[in-house]
PDB file of N, CA and C in Angstrom:
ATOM      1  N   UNK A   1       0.854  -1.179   0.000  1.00  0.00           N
ATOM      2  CA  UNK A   1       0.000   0.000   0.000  1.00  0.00           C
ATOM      3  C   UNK A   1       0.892   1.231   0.000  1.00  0.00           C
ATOM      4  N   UNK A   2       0.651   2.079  -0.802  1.00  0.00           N
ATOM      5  CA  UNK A   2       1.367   3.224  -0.848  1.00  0.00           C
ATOM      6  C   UNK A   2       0.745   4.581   0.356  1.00  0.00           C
ATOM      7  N   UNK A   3       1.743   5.588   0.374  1.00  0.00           N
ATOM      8  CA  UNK A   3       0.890   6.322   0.942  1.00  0.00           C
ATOM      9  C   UNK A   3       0.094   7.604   0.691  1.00  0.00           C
ATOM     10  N   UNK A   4       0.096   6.978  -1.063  1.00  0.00           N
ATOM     11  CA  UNK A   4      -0.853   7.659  -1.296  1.00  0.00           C
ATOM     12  C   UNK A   4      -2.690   7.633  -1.646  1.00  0.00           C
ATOM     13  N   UNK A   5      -2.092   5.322  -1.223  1.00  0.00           N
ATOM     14  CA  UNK A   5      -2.902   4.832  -1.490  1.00  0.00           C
ATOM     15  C   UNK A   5      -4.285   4.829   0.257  1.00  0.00           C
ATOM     16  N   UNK A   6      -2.963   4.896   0.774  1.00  0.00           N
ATOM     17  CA  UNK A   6      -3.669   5.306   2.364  1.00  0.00           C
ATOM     18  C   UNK A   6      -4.040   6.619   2.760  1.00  0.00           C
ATOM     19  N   UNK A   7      -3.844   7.677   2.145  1.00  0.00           N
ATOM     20  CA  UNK A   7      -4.578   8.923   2.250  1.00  0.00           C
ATOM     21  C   UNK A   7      -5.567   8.396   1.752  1.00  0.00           C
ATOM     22  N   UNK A   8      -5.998   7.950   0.525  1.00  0.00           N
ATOM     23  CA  UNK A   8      -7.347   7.863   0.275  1.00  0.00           C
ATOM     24  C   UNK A   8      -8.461   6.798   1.145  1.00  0.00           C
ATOM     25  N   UNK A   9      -7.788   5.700   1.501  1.00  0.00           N
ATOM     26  CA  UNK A   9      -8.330   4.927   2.374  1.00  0.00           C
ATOM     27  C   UNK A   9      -9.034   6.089   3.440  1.00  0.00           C
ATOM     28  N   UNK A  10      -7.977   6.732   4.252  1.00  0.00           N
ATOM     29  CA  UNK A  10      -8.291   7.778   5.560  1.00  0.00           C
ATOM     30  C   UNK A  10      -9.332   8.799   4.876  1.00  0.00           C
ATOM     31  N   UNK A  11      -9.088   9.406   4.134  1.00  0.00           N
ATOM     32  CA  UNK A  11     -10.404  10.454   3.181  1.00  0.00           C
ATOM     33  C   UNK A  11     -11.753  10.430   3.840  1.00  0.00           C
ATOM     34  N   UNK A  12     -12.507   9.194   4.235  1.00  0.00           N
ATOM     35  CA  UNK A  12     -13.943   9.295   4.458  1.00  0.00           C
ATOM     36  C   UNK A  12     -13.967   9.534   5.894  1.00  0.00           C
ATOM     37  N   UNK A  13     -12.739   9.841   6.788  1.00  0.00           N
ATOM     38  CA  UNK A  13     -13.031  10.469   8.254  1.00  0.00           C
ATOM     39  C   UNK A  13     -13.584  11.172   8.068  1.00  0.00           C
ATOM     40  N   UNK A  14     -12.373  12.438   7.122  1.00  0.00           N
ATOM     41  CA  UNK A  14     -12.955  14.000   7.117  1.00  0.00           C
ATOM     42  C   UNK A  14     -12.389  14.658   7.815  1.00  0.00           C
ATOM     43  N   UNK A  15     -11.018  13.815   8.349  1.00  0.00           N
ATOM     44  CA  UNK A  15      -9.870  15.260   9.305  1.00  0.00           C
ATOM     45  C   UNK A  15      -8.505  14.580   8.145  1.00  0.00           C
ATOM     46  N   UNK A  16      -7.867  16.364   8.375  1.00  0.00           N
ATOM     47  CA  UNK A  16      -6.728  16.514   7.601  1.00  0.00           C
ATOM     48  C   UNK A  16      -5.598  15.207   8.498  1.00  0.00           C
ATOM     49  N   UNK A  17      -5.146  14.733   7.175  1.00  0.00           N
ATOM     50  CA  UNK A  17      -3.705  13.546   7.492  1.00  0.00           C
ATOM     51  C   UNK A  17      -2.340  14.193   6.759  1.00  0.00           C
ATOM     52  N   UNK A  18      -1.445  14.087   7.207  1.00  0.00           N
ATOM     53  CA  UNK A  18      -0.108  13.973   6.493  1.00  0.00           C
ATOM     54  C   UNK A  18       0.964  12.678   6.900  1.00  0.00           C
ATOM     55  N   UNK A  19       2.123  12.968   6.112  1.00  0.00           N
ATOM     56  CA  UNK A  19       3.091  11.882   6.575  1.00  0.00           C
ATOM     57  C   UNK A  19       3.465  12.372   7.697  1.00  0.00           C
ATOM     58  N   UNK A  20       3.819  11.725   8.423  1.00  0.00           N
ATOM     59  CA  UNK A  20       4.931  12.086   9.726  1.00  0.00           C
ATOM     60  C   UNK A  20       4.499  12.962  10.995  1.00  0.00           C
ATOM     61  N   UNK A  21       4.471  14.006  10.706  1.00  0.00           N
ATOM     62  CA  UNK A  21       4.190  15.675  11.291  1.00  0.00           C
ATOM     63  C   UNK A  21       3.584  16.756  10.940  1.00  0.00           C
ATOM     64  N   UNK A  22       3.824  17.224  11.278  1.00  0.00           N
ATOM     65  CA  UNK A  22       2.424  18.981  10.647  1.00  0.00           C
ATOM     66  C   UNK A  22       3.719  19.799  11.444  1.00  0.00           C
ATOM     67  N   UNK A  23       3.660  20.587  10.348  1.00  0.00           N
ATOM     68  CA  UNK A  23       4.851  21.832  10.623  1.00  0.00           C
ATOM     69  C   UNK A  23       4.576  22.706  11.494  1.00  0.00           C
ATOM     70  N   UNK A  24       2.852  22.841  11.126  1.00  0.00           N
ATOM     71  CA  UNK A  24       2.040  23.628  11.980  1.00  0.00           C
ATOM     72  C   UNK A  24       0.488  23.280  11.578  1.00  0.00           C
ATOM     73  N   UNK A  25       0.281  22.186  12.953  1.00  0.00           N
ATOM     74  CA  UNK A  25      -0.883  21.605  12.752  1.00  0.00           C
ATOM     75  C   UNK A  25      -2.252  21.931  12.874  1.00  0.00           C
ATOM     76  N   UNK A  26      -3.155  21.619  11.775  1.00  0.00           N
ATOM     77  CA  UNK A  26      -4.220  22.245  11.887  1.00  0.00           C
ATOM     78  C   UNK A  26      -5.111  21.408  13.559  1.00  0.00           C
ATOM     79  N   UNK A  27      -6.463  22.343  13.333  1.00  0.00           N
ATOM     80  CA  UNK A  27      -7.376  22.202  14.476  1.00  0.00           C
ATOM     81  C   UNK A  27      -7.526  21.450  14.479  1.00  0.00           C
ATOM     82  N   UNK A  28      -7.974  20.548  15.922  1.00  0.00           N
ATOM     83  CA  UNK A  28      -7.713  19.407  16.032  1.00  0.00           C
ATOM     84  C   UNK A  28      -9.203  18.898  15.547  1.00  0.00           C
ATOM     85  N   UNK A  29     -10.082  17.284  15.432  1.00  0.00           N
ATOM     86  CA  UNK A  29      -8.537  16.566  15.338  1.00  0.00           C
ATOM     87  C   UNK A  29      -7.777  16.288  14.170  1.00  0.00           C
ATOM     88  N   UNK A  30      -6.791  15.585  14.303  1.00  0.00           N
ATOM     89  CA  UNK A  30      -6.103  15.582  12.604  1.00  0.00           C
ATOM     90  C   UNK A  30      -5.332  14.417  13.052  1.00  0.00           C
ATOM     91  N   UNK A  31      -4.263  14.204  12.034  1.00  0.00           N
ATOM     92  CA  UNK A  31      -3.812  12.953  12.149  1.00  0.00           C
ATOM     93  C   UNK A  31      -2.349  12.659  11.244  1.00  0.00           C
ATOM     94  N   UNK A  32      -1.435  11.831  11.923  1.00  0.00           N
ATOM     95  CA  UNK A  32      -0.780  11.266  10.625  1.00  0.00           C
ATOM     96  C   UNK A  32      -0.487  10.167  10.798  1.00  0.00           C
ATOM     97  N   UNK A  33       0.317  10.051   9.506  1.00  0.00           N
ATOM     98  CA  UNK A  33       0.925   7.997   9.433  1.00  0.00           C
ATOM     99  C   UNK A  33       2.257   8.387   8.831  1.00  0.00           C
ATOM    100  N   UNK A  34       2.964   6.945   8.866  1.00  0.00           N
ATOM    101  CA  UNK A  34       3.912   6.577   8.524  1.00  0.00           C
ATOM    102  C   UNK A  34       4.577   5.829   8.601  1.00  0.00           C
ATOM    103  N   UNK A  35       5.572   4.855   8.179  1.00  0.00           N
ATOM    104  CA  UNK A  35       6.374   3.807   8.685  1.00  0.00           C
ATOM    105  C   UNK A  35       7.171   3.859   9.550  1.00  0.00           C
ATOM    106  N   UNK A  36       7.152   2.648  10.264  1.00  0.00           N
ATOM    107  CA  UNK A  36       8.513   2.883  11.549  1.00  0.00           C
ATOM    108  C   UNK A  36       9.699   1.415  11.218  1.00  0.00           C
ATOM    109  N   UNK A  37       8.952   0.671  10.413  1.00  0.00           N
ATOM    110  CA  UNK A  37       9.763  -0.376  10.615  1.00  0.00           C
ATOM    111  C   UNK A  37       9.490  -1.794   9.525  1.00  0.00           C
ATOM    112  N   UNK A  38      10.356  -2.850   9.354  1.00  0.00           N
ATOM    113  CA  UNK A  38       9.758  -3.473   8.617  1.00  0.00           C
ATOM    114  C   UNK A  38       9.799  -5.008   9.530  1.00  0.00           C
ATOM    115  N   UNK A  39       8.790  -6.173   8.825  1.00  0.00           N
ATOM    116  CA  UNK A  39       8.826  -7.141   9.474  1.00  0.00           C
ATOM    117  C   UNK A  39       8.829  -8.095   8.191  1.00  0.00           C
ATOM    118  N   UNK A  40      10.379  -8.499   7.536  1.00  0.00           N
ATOM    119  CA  UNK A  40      10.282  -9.058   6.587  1.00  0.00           C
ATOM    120  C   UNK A  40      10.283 -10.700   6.443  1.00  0.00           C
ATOM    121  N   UNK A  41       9.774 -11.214   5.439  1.00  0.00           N
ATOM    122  CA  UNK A  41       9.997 -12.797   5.650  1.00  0.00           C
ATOM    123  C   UNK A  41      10.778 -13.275   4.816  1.00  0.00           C
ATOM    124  N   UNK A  42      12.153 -13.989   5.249  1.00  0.00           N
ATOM    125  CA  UNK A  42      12.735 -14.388   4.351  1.00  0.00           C
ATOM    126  C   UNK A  42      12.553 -15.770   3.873  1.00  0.00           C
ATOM    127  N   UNK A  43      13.089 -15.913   2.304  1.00  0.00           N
ATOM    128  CA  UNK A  43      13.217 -17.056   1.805  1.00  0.00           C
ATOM    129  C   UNK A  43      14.579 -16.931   0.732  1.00  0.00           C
ATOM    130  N   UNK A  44      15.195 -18.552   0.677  1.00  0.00           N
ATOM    131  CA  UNK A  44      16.658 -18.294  -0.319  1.00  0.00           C
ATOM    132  C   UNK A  44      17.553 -16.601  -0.245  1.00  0.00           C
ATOM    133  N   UNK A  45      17.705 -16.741   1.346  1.00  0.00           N
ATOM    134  CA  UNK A  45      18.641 -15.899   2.059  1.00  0.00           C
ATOM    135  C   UNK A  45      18.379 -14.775   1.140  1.00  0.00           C
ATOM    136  N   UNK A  46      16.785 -13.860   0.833  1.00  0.00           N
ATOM    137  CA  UNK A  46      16.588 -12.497   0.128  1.00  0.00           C
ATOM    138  C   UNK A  46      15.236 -12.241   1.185  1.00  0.00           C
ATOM    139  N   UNK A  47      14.821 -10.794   1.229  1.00  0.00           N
ATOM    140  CA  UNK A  47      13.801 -10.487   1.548  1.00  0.00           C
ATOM    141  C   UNK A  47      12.604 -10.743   0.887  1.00  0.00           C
ATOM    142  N   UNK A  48      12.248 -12.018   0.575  1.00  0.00           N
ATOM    143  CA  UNK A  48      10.905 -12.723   0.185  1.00  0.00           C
ATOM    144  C   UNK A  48       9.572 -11.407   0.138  1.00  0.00           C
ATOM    145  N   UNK A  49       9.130 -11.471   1.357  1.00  0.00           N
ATOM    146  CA  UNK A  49       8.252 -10.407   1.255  1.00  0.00           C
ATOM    147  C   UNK A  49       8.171  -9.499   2.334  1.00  0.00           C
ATOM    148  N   UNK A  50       7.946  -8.273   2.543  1.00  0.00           N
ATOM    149  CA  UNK A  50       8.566  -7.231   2.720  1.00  0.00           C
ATOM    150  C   UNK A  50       6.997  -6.687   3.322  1.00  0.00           C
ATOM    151  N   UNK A  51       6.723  -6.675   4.636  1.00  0.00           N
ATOM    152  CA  UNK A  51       5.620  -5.935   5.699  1.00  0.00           C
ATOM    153  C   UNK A  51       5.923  -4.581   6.482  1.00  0.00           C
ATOM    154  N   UNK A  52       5.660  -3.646   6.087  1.00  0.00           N
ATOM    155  CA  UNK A  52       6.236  -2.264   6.632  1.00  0.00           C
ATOM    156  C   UNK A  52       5.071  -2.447   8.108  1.00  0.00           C
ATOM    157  N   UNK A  53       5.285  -2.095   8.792  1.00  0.00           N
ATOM    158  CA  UNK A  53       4.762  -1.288  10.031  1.00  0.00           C
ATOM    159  C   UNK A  53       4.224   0.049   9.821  1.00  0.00           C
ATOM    160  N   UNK A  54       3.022   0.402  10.006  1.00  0.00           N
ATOM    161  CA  UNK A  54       2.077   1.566   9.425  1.00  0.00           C
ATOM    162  C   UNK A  54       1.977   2.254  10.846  1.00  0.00           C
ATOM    163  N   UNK A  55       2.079   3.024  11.295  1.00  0.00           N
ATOM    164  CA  UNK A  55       1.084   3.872  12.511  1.00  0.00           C
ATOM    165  C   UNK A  55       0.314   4.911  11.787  1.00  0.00           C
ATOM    166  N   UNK A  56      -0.936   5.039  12.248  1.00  0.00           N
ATOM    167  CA  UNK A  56      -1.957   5.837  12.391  1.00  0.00           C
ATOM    168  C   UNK A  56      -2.252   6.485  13.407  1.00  0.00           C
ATOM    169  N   UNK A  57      -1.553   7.931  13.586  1.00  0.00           N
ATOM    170  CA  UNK A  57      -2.481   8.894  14.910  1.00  0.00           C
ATOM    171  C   UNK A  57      -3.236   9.439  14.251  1.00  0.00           C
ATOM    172  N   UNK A  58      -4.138   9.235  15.829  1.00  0.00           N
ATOM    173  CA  UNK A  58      -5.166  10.859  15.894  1.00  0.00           C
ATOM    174  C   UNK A  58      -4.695  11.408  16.472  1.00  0.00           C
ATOM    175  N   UNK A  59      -5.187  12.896  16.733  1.00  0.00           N
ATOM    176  CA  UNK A  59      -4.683  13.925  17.834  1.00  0.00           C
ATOM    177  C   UNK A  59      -6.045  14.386  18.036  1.00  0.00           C
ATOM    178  N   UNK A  60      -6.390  14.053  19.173  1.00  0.00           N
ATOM    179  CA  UNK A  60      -7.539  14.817  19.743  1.00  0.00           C
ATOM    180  C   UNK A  60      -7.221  15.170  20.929  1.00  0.00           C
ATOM    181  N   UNK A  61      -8.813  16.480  21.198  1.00  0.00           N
ATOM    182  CA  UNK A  61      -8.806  16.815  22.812  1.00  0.00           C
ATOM    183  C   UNK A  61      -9.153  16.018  23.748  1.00  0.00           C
ATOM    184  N   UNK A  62     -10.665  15.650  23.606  1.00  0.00           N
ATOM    185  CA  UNK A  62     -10.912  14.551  23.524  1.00  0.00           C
ATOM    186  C   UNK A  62     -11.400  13.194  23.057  1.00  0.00           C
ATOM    187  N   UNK A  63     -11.411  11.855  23.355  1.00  0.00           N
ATOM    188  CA  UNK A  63     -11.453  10.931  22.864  1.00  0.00           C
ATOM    189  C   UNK A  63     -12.788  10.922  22.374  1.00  0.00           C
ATOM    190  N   UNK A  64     -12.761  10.461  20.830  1.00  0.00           N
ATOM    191  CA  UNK A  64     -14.467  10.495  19.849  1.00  0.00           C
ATOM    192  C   UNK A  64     -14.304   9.226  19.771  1.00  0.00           C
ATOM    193  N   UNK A  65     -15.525   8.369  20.918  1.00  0.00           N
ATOM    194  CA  UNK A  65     -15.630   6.641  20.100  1.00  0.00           C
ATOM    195  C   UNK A  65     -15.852   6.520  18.636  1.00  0.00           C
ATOM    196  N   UNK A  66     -16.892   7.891  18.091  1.00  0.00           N
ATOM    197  CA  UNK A  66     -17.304   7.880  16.844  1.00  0.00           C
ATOM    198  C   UNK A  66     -16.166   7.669  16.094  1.00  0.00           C
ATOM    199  N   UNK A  67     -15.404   8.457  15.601  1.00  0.00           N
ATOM    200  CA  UNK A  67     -14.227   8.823  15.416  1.00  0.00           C
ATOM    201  C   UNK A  67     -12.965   7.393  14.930  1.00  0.00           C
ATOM    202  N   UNK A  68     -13.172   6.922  16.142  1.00  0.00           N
ATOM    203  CA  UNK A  68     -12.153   6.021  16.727  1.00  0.00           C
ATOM    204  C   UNK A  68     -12.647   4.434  15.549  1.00  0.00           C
ATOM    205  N   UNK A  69     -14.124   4.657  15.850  1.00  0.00           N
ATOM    206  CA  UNK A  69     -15.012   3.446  15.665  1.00  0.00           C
ATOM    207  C   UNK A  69     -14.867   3.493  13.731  1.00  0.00           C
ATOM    208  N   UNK A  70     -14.745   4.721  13.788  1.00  0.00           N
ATOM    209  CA  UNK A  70     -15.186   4.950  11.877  1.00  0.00           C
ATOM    210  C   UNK A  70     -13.863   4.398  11.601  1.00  0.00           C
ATOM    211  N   UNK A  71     -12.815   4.850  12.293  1.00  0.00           N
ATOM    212  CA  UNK A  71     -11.354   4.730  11.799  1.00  0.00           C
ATOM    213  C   UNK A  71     -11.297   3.174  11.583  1.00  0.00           C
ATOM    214  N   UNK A  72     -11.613   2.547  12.831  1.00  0.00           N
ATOM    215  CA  UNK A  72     -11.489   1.125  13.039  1.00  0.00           C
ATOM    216  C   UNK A  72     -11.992   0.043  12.059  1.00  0.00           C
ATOM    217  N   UNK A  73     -13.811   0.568  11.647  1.00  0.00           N
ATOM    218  CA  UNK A  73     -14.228   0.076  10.744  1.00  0.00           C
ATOM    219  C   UNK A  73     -14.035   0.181   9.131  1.00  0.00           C
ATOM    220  N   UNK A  74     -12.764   1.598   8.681  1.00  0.00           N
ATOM    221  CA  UNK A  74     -12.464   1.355   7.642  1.00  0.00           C
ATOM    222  C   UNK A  74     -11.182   0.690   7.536  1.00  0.00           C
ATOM    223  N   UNK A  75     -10.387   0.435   8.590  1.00  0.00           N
ATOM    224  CA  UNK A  75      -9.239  -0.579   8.832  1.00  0.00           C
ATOM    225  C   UNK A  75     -10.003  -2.131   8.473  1.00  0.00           C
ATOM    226  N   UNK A  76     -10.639  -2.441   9.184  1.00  0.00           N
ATOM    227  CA  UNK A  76     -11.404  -3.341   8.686  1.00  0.00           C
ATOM    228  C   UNK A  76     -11.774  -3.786   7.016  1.00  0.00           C
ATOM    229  N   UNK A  77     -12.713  -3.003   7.075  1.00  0.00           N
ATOM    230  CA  UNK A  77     -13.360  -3.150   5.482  1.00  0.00           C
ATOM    231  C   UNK A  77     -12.087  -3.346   4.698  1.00  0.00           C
ATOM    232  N   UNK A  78     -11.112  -2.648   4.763  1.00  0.00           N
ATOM    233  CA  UNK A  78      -9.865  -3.158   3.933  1.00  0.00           C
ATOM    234  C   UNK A  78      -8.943  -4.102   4.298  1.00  0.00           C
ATOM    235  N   UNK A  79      -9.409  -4.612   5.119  1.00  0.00           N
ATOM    236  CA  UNK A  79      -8.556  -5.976   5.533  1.00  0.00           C
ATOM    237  C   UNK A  79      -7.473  -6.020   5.806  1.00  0.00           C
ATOM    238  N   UNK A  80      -7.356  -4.882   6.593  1.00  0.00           N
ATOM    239  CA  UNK A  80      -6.568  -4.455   7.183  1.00  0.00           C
ATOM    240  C   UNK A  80      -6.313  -4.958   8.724  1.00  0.00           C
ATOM    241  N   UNK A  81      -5.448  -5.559   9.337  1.00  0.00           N
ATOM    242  CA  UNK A  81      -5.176  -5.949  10.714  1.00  0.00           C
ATOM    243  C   UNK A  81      -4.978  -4.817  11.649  1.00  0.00           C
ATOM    244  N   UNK A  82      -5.551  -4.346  12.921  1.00  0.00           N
ATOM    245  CA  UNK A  82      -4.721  -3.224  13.764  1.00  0.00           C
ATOM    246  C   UNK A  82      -5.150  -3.614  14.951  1.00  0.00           C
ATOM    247  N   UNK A  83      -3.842  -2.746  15.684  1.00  0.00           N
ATOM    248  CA  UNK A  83      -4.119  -2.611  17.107  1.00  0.00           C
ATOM    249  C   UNK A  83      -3.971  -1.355  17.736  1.00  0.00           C
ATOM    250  N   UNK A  84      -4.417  -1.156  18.462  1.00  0.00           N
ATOM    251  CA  UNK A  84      -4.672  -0.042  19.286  1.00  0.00           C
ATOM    252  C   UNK A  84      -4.153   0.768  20.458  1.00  0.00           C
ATOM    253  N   UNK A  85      -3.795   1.907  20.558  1.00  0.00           N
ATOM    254  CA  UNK A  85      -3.148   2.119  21.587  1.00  0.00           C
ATOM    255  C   UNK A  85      -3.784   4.061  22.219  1.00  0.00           C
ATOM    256  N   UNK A  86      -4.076   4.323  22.912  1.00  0.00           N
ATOM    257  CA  UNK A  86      -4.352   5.474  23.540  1.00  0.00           C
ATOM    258  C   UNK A  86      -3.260   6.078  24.457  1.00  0.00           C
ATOM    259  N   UNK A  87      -2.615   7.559  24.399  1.00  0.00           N
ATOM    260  CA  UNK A  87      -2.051   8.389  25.726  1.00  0.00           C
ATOM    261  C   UNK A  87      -2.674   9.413  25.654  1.00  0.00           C
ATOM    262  N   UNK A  88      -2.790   9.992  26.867  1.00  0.00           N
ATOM    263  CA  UNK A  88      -3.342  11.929  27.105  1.00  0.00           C
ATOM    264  C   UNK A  88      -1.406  12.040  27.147  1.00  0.00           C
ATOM    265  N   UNK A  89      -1.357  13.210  26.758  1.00  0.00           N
ATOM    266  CA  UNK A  89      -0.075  13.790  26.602  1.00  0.00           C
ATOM    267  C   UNK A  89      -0.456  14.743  27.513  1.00  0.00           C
ATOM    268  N   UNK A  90      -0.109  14.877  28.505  1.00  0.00           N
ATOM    269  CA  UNK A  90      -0.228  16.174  29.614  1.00  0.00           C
ATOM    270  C   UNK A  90      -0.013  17.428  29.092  1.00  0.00           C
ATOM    271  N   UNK A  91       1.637  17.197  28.486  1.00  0.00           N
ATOM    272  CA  UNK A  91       2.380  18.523  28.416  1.00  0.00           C
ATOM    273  C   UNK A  91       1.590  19.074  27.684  1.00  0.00           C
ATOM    274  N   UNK A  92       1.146  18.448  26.448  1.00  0.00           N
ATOM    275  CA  UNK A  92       0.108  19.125  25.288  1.00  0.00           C
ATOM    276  C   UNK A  92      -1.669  19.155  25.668  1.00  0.00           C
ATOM    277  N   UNK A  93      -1.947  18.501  26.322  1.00  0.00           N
ATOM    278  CA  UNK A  93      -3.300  18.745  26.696  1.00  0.00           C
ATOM    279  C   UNK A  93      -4.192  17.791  25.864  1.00  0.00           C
ATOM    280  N   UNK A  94      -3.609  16.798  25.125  1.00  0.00           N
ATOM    281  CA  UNK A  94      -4.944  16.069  24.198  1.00  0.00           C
ATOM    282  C   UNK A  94      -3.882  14.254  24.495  1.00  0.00           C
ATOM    283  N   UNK A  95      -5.185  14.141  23.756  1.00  0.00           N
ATOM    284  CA  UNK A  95      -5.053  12.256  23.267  1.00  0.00           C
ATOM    285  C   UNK A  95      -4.259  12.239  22.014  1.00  0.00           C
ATOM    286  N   UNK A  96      -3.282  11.272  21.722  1.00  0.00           N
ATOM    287  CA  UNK A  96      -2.790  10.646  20.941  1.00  0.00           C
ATOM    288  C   UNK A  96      -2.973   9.057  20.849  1.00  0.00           C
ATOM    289  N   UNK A  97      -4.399   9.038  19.883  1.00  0.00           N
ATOM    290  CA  UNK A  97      -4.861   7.608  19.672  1.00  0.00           C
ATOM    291  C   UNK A  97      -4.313   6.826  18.537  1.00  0.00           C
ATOM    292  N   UNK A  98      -3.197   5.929  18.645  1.00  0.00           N
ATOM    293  CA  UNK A  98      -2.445   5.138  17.860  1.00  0.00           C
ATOM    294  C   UNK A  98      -2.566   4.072  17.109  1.00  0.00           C
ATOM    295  N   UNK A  99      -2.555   3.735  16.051  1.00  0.00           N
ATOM    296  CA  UNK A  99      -3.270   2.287  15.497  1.00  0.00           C
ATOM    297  C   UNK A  99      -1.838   2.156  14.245  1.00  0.00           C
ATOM    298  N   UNK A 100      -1.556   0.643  14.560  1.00  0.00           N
ATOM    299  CA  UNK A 100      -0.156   0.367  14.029  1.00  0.00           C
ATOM    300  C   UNK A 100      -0.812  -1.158  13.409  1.00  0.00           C
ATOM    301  N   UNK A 101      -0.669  -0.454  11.718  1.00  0.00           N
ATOM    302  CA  UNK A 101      -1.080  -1.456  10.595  1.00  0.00           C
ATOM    303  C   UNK A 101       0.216  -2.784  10.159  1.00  0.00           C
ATOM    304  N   UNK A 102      -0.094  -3.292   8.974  1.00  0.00           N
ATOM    305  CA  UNK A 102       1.067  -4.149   8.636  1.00  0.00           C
ATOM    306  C   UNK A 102       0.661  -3.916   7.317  1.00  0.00           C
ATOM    307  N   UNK A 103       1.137  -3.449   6.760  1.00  0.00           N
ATOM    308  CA  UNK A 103       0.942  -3.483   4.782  1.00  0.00           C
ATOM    309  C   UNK A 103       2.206  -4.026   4.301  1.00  0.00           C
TER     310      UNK A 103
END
């Protein structure tokens, strides 16, 4: 999956995504992705096939089951595997709700 193929996947939330960071991020909530890592399988000592590690934040104030639930169910519909992870960030004042794909 590319990531340009996963902006469009994310599209039917309806909050702004980028790669990585926001230079200067819009109102919340918003969101980004990106790779952190790969989990490859080898065969005849080459990287056979090749599973990147996806994360998906949100950044909210506070936590939208709606939100959370829409995200979840279009992870789904694309057959997509995830898991889940929630922090309140004190210093910043909101939630950073995490969901780490395998494409």
């Amino acid at each position: 999956m590319t990531y340009q193929e996963l902006e469009q996947l994310l599209a039917p939330l309806g909050i702004p995504f980028t790669f990585h960071h926001w230079e200067k991020p819009p109102a919340m909530p918003y969101g980004v992705y990106f790779d952190d890592h790969t989990d490859n399988f080898a065969a005849d000592g080459i990287a056979y096939a090749v599973f990147f590690h996806v994360n998906i934040e949100l950044y909210v104030r506070q936590r939208d089951q709606g939100l959370e639930g829409r995200l979840e169910d279009i992870l789904t519909a694309a057959d997509l595997y995830w898991d889940k992870a929630a922090v309140y960030i004190d210093s910043e004042r909101f939630y950073q709700v995490a969901y780490e794909i395998e494409v």
